[in-house]
Protein backbone atom coordinates (compact mmCIF):
# COMPACT_ATOMS: atom_id res chain seq x y z
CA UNK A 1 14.16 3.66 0.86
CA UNK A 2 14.05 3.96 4.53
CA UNK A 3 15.41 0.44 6.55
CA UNK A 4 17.71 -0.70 8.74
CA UNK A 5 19.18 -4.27 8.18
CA UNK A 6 18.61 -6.25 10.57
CA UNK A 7 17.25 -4.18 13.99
CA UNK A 8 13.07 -3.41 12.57
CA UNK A 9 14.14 -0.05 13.27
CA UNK A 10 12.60 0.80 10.32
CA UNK A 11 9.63 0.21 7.61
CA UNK A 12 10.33 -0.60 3.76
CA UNK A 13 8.72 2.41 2.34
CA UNK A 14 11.48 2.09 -1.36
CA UNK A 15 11.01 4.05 -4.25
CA UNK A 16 12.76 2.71 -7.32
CA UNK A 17 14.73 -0.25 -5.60
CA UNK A 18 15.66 -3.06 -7.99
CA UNK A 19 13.39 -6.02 -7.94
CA UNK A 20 16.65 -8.56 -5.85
CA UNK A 21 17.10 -5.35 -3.52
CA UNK A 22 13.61 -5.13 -2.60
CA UNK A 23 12.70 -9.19 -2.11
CA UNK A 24 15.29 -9.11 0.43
CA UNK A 25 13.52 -5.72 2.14
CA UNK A 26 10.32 -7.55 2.12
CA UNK A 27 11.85 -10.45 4.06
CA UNK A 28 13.53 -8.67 6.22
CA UNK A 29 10.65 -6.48 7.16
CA UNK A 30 7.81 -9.73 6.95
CA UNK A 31 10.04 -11.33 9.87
CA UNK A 32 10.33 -8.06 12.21
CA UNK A 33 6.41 -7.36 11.51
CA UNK A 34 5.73 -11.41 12.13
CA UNK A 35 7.46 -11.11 15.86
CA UNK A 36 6.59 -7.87 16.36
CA UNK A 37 9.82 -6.53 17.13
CA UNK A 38 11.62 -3.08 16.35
CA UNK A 39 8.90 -0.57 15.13
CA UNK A 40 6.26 -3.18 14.52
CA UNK A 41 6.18 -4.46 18.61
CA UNK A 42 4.47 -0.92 19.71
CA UNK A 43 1.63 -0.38 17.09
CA UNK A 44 -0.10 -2.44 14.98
CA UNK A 45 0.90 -1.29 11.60
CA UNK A 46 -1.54 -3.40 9.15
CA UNK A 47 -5.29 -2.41 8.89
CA UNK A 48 -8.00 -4.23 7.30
CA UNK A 49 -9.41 -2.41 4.45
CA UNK A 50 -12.93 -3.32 5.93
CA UNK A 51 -12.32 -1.25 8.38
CA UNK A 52 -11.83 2.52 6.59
CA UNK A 53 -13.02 4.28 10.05
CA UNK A 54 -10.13 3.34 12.00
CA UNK A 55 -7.99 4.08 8.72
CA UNK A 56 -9.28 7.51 9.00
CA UNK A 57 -8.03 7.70 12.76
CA UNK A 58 -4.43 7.48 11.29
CA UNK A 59 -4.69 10.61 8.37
CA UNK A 60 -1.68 11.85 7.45
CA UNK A 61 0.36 8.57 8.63
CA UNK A 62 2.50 5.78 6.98
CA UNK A 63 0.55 2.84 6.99
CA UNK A 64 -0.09 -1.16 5.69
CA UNK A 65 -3.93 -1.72 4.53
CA UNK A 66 -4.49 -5.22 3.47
CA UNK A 67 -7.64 -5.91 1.73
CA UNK A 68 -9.46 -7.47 -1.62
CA UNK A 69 -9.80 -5.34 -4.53
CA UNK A 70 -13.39 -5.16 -5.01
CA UNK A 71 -13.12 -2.60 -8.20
CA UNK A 72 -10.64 -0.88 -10.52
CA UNK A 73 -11.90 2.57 -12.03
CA UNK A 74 -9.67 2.91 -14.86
CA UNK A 75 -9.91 6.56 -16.67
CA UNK A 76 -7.29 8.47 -18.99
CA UNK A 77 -4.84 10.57 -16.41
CA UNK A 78 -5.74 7.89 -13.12
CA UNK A 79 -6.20 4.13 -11.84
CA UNK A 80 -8.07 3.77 -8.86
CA UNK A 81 -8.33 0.27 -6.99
CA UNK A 82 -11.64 0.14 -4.57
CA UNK A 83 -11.69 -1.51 -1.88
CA UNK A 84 -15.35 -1.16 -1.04
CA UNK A 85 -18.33 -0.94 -2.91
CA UNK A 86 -19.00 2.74 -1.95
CA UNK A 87 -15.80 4.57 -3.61
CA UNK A 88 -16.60 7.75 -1.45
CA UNK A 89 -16.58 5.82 2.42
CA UNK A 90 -14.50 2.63 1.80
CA UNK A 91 -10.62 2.68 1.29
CA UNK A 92 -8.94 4.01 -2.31
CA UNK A 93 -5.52 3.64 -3.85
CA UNK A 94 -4.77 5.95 -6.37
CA UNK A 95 -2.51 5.81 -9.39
CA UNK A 96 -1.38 8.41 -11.65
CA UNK A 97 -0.60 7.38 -14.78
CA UNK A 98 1.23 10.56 -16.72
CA UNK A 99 3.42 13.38 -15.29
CA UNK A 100 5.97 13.82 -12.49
CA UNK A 101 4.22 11.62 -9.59
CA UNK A 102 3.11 9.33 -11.95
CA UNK A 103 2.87 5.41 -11.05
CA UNK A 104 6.87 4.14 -11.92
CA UNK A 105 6.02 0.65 -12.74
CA UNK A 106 3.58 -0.88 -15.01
CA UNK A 107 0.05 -0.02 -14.55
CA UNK A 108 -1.05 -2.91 -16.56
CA UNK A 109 0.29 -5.11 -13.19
CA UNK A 110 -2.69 -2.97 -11.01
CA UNK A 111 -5.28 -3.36 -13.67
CA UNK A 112 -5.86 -6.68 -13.26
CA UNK A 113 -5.96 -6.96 -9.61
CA UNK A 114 -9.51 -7.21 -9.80
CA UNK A 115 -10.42 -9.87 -6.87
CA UNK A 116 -6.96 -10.38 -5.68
CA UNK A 117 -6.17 -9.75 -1.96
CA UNK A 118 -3.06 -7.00 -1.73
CA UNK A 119 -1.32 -5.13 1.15
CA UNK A 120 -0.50 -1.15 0.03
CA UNK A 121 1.58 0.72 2.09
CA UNK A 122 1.51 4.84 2.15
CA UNK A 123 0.32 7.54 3.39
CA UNK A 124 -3.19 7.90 4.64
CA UNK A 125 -5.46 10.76 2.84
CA UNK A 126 -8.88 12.26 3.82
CA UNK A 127 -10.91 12.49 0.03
CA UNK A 128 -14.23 11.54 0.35
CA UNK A 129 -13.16 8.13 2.23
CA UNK A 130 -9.15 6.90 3.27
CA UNK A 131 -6.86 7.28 0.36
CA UNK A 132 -3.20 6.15 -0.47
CA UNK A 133 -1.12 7.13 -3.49
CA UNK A 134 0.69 4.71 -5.25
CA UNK A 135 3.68 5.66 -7.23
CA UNK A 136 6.08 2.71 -6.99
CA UNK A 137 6.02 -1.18 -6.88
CA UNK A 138 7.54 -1.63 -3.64
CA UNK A 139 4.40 0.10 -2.29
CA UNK A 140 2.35 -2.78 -2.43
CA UNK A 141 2.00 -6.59 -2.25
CA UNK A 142 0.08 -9.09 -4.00
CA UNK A 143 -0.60 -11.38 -1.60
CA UNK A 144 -3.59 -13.89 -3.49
CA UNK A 145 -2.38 -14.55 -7.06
């Protein structure tokens, strides 16, 4: 987990944090990134998903994409949630579901996202159109329920 209480020095990036631990992160963090102070007053961390160009401007960096799940491709070894109607442009979060980096939560949570409006947090990719691996919970938000 990488934050520091109370100063935005830092962005809530946990793996494996119990569910009380990480409300409080995501509080903490929602009021720093709301008056743009600490880390979030110099950039602005959140992109649109409808905007995968300037995603690609920020490969190999942590980021916050907000956008709609248009699409989930569900197949045996991976979930993917679409942003976009064109898998290989738009923005893609990527789920494995067996073996060491595989998704820590329940994946049953991200299949039904379907038309809900989430934020995912990660680490842009270049493949075939902005990607972010998922592997934990506290790597994204449902924010329409």
């Amino acid at each position: 987990m990488t934050y520091v209480s109370g100063r935005s020095l830092a962005f809530r990036y946990a793996i494996g944090v119990e569910a009380v631990g990480l409300d409080e992160i995501r509080k903490s963090e929602n009021v720093a990134l709301n008056a743009k102070i600490g880390l979030w007053a110099a950039t602005p961390p959140v992109i649109d998903t409808s905007k995968p160009d300037d995603l690609l401007q920020h490969i190999g960096e942590f980021i916050i994409v907000t956008g709609i799940v248009k699409s989930i491709g569900d197949r045996k070894r991976r979930l993917y949630l679409n942003f976009g109607s064109n898998w290989a442009e738009d923005v893609t979060a990527t789920v494995l579901k067996k073996g060491s980096s595989a998704y820590r939560c329940d994946v049953a949570v991200l299949q039904r996202l379907e038309g809900k409006r989430v934020g995912i947090r990660g680490i842009v990719e270049d493949a075939q159109g902005p990607l972010i691996r998922l592997i934990d919970e506290a790597q994204i938000d449902i924010l329409g329920r």
